[in-house]
Every structure is written in structure tokens, then in C-alpha cells.
PDB file of N, CA and C in Angstrom:
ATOM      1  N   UNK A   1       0.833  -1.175   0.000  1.00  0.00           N
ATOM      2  CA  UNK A   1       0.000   0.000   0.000  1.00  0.00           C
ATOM      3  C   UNK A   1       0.884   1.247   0.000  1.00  0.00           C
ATOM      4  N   UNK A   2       0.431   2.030  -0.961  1.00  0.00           N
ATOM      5  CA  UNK A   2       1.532   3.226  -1.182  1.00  0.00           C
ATOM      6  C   UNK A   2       0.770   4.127  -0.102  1.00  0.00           C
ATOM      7  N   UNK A   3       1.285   5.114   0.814  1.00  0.00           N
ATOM      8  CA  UNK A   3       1.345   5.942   1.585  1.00  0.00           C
ATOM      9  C   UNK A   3       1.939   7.451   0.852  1.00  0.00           C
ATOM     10  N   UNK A   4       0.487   8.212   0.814  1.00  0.00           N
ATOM     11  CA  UNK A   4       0.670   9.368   0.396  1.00  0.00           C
ATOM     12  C   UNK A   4      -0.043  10.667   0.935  1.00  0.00           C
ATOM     13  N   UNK A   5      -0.020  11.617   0.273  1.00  0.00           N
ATOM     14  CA  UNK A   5      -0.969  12.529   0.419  1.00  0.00           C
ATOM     15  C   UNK A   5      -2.500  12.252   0.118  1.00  0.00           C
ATOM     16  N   UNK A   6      -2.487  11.793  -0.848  1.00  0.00           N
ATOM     17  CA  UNK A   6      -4.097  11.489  -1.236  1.00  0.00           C
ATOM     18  C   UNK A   6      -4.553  10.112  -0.004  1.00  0.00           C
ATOM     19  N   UNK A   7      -3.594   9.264   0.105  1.00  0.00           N
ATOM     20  CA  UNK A   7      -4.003   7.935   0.935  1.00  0.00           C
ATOM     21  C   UNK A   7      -4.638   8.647   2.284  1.00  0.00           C
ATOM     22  N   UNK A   8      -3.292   9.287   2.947  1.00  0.00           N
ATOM     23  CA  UNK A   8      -3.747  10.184   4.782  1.00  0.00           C
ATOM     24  C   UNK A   8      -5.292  10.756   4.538  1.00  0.00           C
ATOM     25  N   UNK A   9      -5.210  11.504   3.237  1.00  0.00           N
ATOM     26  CA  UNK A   9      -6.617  12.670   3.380  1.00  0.00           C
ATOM     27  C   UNK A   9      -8.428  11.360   3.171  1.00  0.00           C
ATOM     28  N   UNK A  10      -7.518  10.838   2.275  1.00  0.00           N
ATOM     29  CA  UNK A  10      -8.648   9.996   2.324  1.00  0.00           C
ATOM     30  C   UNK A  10      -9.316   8.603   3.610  1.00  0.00           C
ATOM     31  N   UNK A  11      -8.188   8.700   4.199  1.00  0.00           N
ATOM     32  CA  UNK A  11      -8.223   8.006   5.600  1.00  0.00           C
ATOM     33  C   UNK A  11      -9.187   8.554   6.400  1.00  0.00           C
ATOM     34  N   UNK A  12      -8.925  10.357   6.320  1.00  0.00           N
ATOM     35  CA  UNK A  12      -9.417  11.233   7.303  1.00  0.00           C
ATOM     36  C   UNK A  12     -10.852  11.311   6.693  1.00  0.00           C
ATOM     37  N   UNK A  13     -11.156  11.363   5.828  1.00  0.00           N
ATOM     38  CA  UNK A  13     -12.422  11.762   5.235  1.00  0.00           C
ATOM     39  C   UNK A  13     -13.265  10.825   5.394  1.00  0.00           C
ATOM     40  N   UNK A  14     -12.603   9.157   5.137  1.00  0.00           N
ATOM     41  CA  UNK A  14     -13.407   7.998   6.088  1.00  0.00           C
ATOM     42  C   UNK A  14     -13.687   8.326   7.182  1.00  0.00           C
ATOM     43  N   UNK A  15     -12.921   8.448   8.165  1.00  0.00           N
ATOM     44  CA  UNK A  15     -12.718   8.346   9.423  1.00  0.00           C
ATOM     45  C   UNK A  15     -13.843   9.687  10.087  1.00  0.00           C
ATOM     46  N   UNK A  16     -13.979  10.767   9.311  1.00  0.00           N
ATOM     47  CA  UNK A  16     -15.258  11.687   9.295  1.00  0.00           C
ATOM     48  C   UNK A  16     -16.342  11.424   8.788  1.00  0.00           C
ATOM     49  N   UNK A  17     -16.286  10.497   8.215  1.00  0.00           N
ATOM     50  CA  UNK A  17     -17.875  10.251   7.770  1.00  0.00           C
ATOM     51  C   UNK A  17     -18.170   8.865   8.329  1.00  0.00           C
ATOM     52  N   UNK A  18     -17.616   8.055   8.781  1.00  0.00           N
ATOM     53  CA  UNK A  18     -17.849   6.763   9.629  1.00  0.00           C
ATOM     54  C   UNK A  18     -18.609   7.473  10.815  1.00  0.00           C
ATOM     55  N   UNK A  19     -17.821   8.680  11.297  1.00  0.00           N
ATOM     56  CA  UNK A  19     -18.469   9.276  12.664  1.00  0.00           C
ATOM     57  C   UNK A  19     -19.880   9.711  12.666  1.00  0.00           C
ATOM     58  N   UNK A  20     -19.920  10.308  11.455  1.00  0.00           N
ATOM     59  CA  UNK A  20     -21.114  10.827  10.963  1.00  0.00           C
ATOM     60  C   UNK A  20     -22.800   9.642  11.283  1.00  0.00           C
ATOM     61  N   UNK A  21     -21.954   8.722  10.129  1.00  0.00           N
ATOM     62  CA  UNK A  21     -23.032   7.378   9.724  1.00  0.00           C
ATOM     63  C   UNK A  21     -23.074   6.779  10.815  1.00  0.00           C
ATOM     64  N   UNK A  22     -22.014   6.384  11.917  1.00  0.00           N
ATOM     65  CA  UNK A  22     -21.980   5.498  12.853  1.00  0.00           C
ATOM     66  C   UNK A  22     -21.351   5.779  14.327  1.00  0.00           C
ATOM     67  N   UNK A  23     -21.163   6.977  14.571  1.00  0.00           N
ATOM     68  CA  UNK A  23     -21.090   7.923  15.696  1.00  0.00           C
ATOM     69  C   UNK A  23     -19.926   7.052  15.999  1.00  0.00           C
ATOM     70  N   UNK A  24     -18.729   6.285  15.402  1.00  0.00           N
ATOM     71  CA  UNK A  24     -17.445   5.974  15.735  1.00  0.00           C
ATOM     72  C   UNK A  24     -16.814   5.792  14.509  1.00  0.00           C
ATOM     73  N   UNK A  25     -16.028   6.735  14.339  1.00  0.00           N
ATOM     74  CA  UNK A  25     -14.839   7.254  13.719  1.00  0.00           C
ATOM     75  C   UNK A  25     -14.469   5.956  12.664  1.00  0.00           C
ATOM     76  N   UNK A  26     -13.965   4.416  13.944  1.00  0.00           N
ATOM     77  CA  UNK A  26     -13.681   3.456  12.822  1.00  0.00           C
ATOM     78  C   UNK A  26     -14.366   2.550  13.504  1.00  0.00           C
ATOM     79  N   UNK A  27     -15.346   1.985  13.256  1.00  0.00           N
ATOM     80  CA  UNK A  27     -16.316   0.819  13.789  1.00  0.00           C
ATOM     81  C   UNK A  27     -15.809  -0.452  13.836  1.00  0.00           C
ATOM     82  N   UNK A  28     -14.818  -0.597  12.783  1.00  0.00           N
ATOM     83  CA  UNK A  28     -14.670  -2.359  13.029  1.00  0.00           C
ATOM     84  C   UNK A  28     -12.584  -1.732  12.664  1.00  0.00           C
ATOM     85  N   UNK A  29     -12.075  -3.362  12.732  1.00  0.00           N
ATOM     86  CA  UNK A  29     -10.629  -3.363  12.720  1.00  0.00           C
ATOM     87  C   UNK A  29     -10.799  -3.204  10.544  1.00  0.00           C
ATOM     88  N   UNK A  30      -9.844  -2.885  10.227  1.00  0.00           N
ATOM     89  CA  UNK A  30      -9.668  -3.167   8.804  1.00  0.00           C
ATOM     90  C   UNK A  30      -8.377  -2.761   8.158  1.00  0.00           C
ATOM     91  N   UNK A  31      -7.860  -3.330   7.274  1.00  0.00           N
ATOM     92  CA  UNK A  31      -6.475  -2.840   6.868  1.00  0.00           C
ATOM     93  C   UNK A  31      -6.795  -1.903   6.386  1.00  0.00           C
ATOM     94  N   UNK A  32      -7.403  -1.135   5.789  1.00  0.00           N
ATOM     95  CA  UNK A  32      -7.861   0.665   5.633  1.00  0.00           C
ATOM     96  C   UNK A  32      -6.984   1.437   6.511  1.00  0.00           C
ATOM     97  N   UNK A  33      -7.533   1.185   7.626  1.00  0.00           N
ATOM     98  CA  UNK A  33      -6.873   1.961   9.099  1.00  0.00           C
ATOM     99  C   UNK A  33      -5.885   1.104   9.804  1.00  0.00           C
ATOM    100  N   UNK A  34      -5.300   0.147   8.926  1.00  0.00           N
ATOM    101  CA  UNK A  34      -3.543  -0.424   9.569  1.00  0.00           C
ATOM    102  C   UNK A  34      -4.444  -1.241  10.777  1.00  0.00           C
ATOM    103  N   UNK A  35      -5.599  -1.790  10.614  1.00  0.00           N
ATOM    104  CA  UNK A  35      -6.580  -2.651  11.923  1.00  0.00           C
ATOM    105  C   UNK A  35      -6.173  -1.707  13.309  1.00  0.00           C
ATOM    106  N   UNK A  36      -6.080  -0.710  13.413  1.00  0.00           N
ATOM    107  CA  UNK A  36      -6.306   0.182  14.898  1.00  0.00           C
ATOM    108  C   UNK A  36      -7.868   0.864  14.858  1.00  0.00           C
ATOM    109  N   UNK A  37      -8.231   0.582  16.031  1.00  0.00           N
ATOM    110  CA  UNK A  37      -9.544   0.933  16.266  1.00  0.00           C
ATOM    111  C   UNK A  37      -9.398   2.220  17.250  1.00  0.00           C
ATOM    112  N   UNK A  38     -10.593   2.714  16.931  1.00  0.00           N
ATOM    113  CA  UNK A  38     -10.555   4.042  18.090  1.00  0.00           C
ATOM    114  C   UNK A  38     -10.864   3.769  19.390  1.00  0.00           C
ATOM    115  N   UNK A  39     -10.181   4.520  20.012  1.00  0.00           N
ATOM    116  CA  UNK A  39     -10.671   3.948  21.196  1.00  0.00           C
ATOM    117  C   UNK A  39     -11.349   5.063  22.343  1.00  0.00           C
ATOM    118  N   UNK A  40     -12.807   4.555  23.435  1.00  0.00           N
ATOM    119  CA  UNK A  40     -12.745   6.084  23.664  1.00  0.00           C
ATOM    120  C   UNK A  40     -11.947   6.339  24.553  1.00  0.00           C
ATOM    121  N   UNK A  41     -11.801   8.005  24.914  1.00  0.00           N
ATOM    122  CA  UNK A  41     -10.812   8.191  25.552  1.00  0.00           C
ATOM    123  C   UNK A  41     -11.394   8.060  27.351  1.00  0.00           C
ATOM    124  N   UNK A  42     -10.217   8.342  27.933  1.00  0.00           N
ATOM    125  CA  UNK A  42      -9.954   7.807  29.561  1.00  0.00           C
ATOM    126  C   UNK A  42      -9.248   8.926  29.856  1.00  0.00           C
ATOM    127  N   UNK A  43      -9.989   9.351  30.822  1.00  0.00           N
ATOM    128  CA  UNK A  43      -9.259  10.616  31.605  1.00  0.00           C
ATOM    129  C   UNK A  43      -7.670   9.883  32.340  1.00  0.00           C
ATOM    130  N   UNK A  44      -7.807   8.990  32.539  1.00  0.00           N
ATOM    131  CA  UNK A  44      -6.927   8.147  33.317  1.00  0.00           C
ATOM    132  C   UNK A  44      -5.527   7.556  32.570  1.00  0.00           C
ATOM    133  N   UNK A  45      -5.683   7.340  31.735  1.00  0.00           N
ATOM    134  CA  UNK A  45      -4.354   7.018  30.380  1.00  0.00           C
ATOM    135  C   UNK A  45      -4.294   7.644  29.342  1.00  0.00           C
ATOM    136  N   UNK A  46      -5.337   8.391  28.745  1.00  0.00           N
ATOM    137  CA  UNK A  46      -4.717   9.717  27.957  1.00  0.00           C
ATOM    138  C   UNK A  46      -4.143   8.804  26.516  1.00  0.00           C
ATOM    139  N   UNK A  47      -4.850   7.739  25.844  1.00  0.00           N
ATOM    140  CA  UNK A  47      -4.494   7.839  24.561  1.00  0.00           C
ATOM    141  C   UNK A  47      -4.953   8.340  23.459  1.00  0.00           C
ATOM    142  N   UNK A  48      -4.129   8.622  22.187  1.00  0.00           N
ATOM    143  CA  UNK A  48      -4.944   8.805  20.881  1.00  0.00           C
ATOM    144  C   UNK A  48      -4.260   8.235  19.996  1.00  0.00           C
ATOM    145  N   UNK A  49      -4.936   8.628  18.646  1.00  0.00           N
ATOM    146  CA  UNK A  49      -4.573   7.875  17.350  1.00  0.00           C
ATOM    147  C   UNK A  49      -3.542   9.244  16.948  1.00  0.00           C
ATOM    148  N   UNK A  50      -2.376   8.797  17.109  1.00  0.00           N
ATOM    149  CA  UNK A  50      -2.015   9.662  15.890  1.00  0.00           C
ATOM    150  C   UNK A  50      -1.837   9.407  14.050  1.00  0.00           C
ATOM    151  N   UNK A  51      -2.287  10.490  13.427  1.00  0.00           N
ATOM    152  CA  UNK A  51      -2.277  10.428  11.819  1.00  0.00           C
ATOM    153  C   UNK A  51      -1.141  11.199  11.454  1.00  0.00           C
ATOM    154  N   UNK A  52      -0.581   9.835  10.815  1.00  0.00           N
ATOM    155  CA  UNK A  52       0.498  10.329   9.902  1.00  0.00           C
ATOM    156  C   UNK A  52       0.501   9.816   8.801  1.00  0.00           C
ATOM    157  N   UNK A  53       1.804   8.913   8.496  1.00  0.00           N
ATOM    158  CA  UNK A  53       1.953   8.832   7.251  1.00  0.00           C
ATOM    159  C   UNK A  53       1.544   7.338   7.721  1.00  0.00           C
ATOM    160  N   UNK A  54       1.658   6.566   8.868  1.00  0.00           N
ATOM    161  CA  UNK A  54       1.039   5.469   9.372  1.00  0.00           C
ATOM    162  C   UNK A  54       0.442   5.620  10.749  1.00  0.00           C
ATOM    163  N   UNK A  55      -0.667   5.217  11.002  1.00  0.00           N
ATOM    164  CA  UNK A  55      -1.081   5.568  12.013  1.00  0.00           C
ATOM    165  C   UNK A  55      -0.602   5.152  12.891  1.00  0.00           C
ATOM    166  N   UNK A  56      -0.646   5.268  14.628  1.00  0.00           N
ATOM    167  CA  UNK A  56      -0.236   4.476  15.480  1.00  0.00           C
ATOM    168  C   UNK A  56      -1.685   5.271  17.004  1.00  0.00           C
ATOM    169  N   UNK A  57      -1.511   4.266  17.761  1.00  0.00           N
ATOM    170  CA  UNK A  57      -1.876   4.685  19.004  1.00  0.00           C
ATOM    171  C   UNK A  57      -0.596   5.449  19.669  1.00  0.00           C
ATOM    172  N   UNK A  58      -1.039   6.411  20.976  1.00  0.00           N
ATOM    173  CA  UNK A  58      -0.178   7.082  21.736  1.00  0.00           C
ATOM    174  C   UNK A  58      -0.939   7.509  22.693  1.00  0.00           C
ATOM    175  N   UNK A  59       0.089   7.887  23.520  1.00  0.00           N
ATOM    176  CA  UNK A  59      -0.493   8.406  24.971  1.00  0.00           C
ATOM    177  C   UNK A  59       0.057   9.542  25.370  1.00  0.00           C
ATOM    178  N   UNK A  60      -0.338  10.179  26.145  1.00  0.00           N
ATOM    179  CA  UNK A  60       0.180  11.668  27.102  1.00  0.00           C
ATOM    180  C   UNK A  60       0.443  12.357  26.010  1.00  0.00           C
ATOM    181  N   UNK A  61      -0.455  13.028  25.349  1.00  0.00           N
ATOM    182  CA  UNK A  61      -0.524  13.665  23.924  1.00  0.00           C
ATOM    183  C   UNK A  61       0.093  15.212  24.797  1.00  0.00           C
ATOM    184  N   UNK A  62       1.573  15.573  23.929  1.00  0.00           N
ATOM    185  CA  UNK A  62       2.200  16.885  24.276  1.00  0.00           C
ATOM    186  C   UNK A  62       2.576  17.107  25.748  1.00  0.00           C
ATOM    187  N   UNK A  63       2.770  15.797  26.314  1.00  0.00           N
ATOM    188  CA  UNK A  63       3.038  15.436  27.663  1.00  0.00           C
ATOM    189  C   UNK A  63       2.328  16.573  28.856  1.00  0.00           C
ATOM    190  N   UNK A  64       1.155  15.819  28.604  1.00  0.00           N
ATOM    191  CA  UNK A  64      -0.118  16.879  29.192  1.00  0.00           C
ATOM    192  C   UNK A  64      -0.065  16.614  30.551  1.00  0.00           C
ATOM    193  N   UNK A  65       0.371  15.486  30.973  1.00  0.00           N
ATOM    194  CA  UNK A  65       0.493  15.583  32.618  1.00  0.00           C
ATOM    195  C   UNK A  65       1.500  16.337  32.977  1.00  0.00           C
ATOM    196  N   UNK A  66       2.380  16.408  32.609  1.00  0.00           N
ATOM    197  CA  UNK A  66       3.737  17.265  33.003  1.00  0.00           C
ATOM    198  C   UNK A  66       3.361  18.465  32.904  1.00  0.00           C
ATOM    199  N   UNK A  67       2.802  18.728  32.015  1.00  0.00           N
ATOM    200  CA  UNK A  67       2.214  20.510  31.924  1.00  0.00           C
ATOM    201  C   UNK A  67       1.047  20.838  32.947  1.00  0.00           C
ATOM    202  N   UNK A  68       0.264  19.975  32.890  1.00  0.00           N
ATOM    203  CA  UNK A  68      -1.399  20.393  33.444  1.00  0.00           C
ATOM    204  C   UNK A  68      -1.042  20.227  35.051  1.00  0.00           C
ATOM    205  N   UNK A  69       0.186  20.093  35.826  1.00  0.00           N
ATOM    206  CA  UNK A  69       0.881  20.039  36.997  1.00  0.00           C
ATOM    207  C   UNK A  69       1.201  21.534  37.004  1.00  0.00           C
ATOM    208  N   UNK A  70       2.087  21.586  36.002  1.00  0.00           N
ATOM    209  CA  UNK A  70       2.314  23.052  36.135  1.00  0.00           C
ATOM    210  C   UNK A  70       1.353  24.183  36.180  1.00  0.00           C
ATOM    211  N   UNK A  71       0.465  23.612  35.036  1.00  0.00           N
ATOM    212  CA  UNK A  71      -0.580  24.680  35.044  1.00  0.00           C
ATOM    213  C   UNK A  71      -1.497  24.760  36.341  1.00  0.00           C
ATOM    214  N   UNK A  72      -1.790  23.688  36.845  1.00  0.00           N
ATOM    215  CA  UNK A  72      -2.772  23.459  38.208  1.00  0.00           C
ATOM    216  C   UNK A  72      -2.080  24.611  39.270  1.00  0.00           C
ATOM    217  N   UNK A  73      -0.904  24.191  39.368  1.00  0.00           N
ATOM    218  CA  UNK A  73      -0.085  25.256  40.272  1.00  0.00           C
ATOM    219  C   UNK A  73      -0.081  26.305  40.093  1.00  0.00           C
ATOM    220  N   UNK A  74      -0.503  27.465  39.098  1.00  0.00           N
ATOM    221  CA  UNK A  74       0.018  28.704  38.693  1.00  0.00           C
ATOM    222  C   UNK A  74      -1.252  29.185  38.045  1.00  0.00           C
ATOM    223  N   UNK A  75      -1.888  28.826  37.643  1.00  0.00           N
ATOM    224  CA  UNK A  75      -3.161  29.547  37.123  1.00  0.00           C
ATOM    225  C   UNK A  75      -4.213  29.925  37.944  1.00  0.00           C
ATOM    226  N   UNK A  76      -4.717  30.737  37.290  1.00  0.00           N
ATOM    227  CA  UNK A  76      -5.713  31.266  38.709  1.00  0.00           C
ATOM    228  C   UNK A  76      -6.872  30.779  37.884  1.00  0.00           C
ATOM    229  N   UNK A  77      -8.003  30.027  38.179  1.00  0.00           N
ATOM    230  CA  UNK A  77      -9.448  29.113  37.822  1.00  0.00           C
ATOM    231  C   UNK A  77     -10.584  30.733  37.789  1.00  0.00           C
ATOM    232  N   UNK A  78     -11.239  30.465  37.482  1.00  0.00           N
ATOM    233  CA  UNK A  78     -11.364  29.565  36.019  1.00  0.00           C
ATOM    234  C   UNK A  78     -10.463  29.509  34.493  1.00  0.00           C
ATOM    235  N   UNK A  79      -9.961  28.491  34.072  1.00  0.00           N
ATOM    236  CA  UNK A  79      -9.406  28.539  32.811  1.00  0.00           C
ATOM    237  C   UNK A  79      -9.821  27.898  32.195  1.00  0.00           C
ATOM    238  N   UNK A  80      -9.599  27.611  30.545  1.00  0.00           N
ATOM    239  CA  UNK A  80      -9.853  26.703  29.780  1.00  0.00           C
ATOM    240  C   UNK A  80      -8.505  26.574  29.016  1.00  0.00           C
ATOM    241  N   UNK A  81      -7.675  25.517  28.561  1.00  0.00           N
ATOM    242  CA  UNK A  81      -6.583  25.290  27.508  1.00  0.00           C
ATOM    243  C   UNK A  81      -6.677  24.124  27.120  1.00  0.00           C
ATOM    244  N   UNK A  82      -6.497  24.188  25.991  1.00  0.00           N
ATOM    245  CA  UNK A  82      -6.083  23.374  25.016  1.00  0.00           C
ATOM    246  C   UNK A  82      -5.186  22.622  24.422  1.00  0.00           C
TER     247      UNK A  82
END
């Protein structure tokens, strides 16, 4: 399977309209999506899918615990970030 520009966008455009039709992103395993399924998320382990040029699962996206420590400490509430 060649891995390109057109392959990623068209991954994503599945992967938006699966959500649409079936309120989950990728419903079943399939070599389409390299067989990774979505998974929902957990306040508690913090994974996602990252999209690239192959997908993979990951966790602590932008090492959000290490930051959101910092931020807990120093911000004054109410906040919102992203």
C-alpha cells in the first residue's frame, strides 16, 4: 500500500464520515486503518490515534500531565486550555 498525500486525506475523510453514519470514527478493525480501532478516551491514560503517514496509538498527547501540573499550580481558575 503506497502511503501518500491522497491515501492520509482519504483516511481522514473515512474516518469523518464513519463518525457521521456510525457515531465511531472506525467501527470495526480493517487494513484501511492499519486494523487500529478508536478507542474512547480515559481521563486516566490519555491515549490517541495519531495520523500520519502510518497511524499508530499514543499516549500523554504533548506530555499533558507534566504541563497540566504546572498549570494546576500557577493559574488562577477559572481557565480553559487546550
Amino acid at each position: 500500500m503506497r502511503y501518500d498525500g491522497k491515501m492520509i486525506s482519504s483516511r481522514f475523510v473515512k474516518i469523518l464520515t464513519n463518525f457521521i453514519k456510525y457515531k465511531e470514527p472506525m467501527p470495526s478493525m480493517n487494513s484501511f486503518f492499519e486494523n487500529i480501532t478508536w478507542m474512547r478516551f480515559d481521563t486516566t491514560d490519555l491515549k490517541y490515534v495519531n495520523f500520519n503517514t502510518y497511524f499508530s496509538v499514543q499516549s500523554n498527547p504533548r506530555k499533558y500531565r507534566s504541563i497540566k501540573k504546572i498549570l494546576d499550580r500557577y493559574l488562577i481558575k477559572p481557565i480553559k486550555f487546550y
